[in-house]
C-alpha atoms as a PDB file:
ATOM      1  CA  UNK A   1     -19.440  10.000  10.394  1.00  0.00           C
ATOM      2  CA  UNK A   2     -18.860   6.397   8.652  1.00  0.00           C
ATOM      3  CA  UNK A   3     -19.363   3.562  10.971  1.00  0.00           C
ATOM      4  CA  UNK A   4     -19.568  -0.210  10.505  1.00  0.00           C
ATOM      5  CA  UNK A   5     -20.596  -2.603  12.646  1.00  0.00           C
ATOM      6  CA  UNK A   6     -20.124  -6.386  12.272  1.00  0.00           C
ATOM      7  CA  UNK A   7     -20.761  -8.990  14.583  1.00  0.00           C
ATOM      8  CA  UNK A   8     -18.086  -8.084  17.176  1.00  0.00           C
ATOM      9  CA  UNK A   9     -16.299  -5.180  16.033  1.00  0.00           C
ATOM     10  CA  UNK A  10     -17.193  -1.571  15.341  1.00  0.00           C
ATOM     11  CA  UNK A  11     -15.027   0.333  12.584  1.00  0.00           C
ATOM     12  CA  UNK A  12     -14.938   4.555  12.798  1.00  0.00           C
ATOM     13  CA  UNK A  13     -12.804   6.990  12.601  1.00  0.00           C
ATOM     14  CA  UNK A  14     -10.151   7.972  15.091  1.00  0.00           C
ATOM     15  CA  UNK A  15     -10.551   9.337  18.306  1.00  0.00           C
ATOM     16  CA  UNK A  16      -8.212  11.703  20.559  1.00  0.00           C
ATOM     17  CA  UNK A  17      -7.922   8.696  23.340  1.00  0.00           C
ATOM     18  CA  UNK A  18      -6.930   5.590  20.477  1.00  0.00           C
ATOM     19  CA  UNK A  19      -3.429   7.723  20.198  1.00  0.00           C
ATOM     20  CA  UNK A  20      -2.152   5.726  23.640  1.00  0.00           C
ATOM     21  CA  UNK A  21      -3.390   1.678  22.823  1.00  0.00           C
ATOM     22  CA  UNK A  22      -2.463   2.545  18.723  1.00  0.00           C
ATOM     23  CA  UNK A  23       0.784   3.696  19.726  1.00  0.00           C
ATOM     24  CA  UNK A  24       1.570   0.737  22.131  1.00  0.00           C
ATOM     25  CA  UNK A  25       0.384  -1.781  18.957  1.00  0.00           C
ATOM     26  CA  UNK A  26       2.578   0.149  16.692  1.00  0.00           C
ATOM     27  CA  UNK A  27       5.609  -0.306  19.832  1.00  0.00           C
ATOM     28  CA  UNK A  28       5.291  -3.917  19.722  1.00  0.00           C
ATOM     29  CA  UNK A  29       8.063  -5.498  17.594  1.00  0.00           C
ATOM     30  CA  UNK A  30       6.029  -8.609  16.502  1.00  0.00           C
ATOM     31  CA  UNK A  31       3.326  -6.912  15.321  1.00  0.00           C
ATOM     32  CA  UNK A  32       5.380  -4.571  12.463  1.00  0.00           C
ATOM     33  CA  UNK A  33       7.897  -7.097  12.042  1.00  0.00           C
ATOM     34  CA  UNK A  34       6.109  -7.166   8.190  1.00  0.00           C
ATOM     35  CA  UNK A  35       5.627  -3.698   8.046  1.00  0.00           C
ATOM     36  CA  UNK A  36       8.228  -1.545   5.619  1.00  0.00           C
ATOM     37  CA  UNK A  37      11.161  -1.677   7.573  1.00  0.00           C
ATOM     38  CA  UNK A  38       9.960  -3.777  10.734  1.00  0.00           C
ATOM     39  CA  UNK A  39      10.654  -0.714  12.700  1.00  0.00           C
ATOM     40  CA  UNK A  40       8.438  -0.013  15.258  1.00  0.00           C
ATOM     41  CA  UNK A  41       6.316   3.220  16.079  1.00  0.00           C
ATOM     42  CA  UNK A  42       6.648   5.672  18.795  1.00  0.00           C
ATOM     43  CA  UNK A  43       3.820   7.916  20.132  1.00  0.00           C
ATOM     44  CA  UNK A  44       4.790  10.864  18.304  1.00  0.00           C
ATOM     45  CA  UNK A  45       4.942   9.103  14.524  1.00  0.00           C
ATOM     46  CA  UNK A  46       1.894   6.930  16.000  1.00  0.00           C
ATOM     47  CA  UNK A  47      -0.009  10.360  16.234  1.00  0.00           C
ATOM     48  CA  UNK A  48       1.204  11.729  12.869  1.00  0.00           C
ATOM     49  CA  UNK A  49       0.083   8.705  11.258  1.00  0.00           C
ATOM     50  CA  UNK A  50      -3.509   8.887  12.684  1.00  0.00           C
ATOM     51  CA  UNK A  51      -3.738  12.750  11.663  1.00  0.00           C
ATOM     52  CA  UNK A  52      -2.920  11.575   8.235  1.00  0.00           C
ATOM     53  CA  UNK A  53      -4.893   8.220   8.416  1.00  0.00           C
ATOM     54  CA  UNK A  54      -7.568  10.995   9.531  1.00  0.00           C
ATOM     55  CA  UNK A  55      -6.560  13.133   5.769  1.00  0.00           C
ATOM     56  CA  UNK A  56      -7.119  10.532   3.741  1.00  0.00           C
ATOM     57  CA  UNK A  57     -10.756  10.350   4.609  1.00  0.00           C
ATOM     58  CA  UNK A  58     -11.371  14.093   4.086  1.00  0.00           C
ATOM     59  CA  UNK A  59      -9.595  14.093   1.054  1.00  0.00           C
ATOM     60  CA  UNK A  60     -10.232  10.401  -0.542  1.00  0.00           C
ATOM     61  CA  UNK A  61     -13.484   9.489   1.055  1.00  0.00           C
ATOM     62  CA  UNK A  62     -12.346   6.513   2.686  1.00  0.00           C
ATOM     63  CA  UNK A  63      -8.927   5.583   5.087  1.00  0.00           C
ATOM     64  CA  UNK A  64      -8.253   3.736   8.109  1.00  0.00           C
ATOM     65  CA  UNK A  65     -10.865   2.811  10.436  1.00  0.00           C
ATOM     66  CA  UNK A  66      -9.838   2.362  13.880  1.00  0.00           C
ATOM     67  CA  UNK A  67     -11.533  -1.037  14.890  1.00  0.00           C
ATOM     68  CA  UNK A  68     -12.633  -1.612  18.427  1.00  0.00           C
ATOM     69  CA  UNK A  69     -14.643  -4.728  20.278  1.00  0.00           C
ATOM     70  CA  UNK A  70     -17.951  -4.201  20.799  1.00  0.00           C
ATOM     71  CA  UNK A  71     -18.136  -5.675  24.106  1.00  0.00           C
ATOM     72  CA  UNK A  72     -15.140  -3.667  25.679  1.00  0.00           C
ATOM     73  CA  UNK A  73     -14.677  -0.748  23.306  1.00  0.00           C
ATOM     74  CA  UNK A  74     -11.138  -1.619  23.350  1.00  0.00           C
ATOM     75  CA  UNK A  75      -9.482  -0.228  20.628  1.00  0.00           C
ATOM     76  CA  UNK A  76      -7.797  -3.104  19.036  1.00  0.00           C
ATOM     77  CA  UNK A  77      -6.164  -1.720  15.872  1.00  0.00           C
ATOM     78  CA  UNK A  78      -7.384  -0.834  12.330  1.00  0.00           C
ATOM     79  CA  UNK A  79      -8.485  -1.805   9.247  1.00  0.00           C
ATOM     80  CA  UNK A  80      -9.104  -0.052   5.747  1.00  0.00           C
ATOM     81  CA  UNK A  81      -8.387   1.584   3.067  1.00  0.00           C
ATOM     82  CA  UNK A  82      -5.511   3.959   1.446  1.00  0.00           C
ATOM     83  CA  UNK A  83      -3.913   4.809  -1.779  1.00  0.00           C
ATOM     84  CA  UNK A  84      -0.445   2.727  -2.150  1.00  0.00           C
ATOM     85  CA  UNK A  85       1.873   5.396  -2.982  1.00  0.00           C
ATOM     86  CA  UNK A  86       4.564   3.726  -1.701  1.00  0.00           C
ATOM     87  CA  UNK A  87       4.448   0.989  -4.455  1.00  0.00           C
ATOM     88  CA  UNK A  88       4.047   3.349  -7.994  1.00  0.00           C
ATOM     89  CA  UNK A  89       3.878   0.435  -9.890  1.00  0.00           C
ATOM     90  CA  UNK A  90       0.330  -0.945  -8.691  1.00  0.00           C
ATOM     91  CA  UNK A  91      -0.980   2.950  -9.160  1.00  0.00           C
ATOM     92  CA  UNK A  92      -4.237   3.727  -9.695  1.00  0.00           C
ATOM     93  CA  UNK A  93      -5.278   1.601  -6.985  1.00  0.00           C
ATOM     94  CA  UNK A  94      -6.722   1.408  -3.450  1.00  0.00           C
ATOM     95  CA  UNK A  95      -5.152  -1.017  -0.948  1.00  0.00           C
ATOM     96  CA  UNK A  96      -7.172  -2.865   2.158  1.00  0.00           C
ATOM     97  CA  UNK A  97      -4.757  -3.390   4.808  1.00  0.00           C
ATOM     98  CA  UNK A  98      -5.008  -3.852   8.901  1.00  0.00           C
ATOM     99  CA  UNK A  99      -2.872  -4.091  11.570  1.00  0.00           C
ATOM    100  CA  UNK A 100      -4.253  -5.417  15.100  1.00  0.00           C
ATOM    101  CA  UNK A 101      -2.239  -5.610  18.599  1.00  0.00           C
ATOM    102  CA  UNK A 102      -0.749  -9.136  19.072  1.00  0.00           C
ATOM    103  CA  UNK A 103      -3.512 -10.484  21.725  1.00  0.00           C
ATOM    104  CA  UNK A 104      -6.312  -9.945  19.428  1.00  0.00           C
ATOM    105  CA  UNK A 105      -4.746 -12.410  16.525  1.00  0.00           C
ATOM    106  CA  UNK A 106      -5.610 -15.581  15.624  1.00  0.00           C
ATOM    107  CA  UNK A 107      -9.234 -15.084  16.508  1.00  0.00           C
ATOM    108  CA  UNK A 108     -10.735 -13.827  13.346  1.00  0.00           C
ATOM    109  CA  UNK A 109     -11.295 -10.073  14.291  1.00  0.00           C
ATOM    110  CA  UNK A 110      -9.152  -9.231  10.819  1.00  0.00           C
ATOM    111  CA  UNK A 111     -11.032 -11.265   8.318  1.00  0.00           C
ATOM    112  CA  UNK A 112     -14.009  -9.714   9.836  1.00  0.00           C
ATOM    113  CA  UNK A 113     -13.144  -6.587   9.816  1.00  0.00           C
ATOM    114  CA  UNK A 114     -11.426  -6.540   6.481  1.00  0.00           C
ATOM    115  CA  UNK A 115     -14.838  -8.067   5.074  1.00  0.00           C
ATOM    116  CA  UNK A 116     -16.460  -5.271   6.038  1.00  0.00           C
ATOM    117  CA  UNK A 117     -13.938  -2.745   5.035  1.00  0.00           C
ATOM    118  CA  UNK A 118     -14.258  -4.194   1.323  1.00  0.00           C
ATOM    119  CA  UNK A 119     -17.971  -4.338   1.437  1.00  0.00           C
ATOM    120  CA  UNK A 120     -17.628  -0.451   1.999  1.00  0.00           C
ATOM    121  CA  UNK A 121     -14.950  -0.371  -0.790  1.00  0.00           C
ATOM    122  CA  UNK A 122     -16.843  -2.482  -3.213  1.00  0.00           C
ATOM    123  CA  UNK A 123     -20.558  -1.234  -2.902  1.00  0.00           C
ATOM    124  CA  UNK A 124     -20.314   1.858  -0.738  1.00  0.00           C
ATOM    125  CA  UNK A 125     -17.314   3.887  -2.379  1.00  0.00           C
ATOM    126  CA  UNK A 126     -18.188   2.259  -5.783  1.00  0.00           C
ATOM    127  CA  UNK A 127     -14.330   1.215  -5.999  1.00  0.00           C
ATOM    128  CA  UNK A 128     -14.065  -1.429  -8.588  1.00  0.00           C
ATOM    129  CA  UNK A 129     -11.118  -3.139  -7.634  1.00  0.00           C
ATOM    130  CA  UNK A 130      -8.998  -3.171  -4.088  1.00  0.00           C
ATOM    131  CA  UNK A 131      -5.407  -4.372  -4.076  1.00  0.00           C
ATOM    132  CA  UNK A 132      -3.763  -6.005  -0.889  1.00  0.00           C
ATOM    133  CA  UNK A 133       0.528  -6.027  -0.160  1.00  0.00           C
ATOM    134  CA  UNK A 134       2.119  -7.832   2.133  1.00  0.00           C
ATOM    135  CA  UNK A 135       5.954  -9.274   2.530  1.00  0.00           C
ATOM    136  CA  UNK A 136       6.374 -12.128   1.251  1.00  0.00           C
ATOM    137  CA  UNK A 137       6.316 -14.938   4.179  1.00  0.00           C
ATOM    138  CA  UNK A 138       3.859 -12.872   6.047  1.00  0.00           C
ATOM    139  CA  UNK A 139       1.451 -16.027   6.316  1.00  0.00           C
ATOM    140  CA  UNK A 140      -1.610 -14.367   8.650  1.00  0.00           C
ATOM    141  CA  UNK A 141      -2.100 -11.763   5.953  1.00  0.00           C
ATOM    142  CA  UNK A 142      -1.748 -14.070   3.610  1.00  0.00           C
ATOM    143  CA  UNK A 143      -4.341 -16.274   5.017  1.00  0.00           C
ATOM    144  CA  UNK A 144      -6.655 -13.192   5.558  1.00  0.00           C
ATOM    145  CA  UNK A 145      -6.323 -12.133   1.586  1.00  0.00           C
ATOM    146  CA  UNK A 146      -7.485 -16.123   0.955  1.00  0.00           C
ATOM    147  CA  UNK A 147     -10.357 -15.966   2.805  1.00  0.00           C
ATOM    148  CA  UNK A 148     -11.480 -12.600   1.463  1.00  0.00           C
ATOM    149  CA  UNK A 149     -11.529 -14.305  -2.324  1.00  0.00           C
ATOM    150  CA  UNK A 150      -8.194 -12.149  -3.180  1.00  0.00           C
ATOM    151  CA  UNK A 151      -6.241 -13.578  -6.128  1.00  0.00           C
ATOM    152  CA  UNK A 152      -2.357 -13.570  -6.480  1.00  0.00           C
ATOM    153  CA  UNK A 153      -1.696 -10.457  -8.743  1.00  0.00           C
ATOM    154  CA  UNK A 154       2.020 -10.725  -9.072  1.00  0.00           C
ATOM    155  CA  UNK A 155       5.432 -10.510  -6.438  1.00  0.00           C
ATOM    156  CA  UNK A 156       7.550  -7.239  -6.900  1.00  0.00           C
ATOM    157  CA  UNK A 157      10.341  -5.528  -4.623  1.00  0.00           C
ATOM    158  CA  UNK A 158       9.540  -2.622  -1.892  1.00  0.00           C
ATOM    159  CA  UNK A 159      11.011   0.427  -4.074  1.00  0.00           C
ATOM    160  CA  UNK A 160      12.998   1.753  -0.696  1.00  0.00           C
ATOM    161  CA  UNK A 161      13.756  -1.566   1.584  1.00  0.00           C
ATOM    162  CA  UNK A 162      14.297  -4.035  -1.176  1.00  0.00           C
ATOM    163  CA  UNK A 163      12.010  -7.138   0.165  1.00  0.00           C
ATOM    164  CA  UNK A 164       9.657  -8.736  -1.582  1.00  0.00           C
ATOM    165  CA  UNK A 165       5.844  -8.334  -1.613  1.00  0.00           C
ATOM    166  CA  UNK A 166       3.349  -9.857  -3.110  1.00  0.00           C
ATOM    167  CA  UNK A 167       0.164  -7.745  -4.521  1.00  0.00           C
ATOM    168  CA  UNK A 168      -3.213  -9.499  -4.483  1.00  0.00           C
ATOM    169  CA  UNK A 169      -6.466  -8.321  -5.882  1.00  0.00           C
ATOM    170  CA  UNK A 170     -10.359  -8.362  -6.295  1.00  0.00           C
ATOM    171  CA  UNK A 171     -12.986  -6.855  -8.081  1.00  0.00           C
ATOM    172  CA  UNK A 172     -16.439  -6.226  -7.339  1.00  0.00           C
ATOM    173  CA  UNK A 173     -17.676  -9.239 -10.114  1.00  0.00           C
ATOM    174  CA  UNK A 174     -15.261 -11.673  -7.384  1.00  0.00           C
ATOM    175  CA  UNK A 175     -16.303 -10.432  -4.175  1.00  0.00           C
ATOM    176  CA  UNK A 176     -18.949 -12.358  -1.986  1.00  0.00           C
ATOM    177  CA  UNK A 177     -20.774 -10.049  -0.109  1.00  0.00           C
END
C-alpha cells in the first residue's frame, strides 16, 4: 500500500469510512465552485468517484490519495495524480490536482501535500513531466502551482463547459525536491 507522510499530513489510499467527510467536501458549493461545472457532489457520485479514484491506481500505478491530518486522522480531502482525459489536447500527460474541505484552506496543507504527491510523480513513478489545470481566476490553485515551481504552459477552453483553463507544467530537471 503507497503511503506518504509529510510533516502534518498522511496521503493513502481510500478507505470505506472517507465516503461520508469526502462526500460532504464534494457537497459544499465553495469548494467545487472551480471544478467542471461548479456542481456539487452527492454521496452516491462521491462514492463512484472514489471507486474509480481507487482504478486508477490498479490500473496506472498512481491516483488520488486521500489526505488526512496526522494529529486527528481527519480526512481532509485529496491530493494526486490522474490522466486528464477530459482535456485531449494536453494528452499524454499526468495531472496533480487536490481538492480539500473549506476549513482546512489557507493553511498550507495543499502545497504540502501536492509537494509530496510530485515527489512521488517525479522520482517514485519515474514520470517526467506533471501538468496542472485549473479555471482561470481560480487564484488558491494558482498560488499552489507557483509555489510548486509550475510554469504557465498555455490557456485553452474546457471541451464540454466552455471556460477557460489554464495548463501549467514541470519536469523533473525543474522540480526542487
Amino acid at each position: 500500500m503507497t503511503e506518504i507522510r509529510t510533516p502534518r499530513l498522511l496521503l493513502r489510499r481510500w478507505h470505506d469510512d472517507d465516503l461520508v467527510p469526502m462526500a460532504e467536501i464534494n457537497a459544499d458549493h465553495e469548494v467545487m465552485r472551480w471544478i467542471d461545472d461548479g456542481s456539487t457532489l452527492d454521496p452516491e457520485a462521491t462514492a463512484e468517484a472514489i471507486e474509480r479514484w481507487e482504478e486508477e491506481w490498479d490500473d496506472e500505478g498512481f491516483g488520488l490519495f486521500a489526505v488526512e491530518l496526522l494529529a486527528s486522522g481527519e480526512l481532509i480531502g485529496f491530493t494526486g495524480l490522474s490522466v486528464p482525459e477530459f482535456l485531449p489536447e494536453v494528452l499524454p500527460a499526468v495531472e496533480i490536482s487536490w481538492r480539500l474541505g473549506q476549513q482546512f484552506w489557507g493553511q498550507g496543507y495543499a502545497s504540502e501535500a501536492a509537494h509530496a504527491t510530485l515527489e512521488f510523480a517525479l522520482q517514485d513513478r519515474g514520470l517526467d513531466r506533471v501538468v496542472a489545470i485549473s479555471r482561470l481566476g481560480d487564484e488558491a490553485s494558482e498560488n499552489v502551482m507557483n509555489k510548486l515551481g509550475m510554469s504557465l504552459d498555455h490557456e485553452t477552453k474546457h471541451p464540454v463547459h466552455g471556460h477557460s483553463l489554464t495548463v501549467h507544467t514541470i519536469d523533473l530537471t525543474e522540480f526542487d525536491a
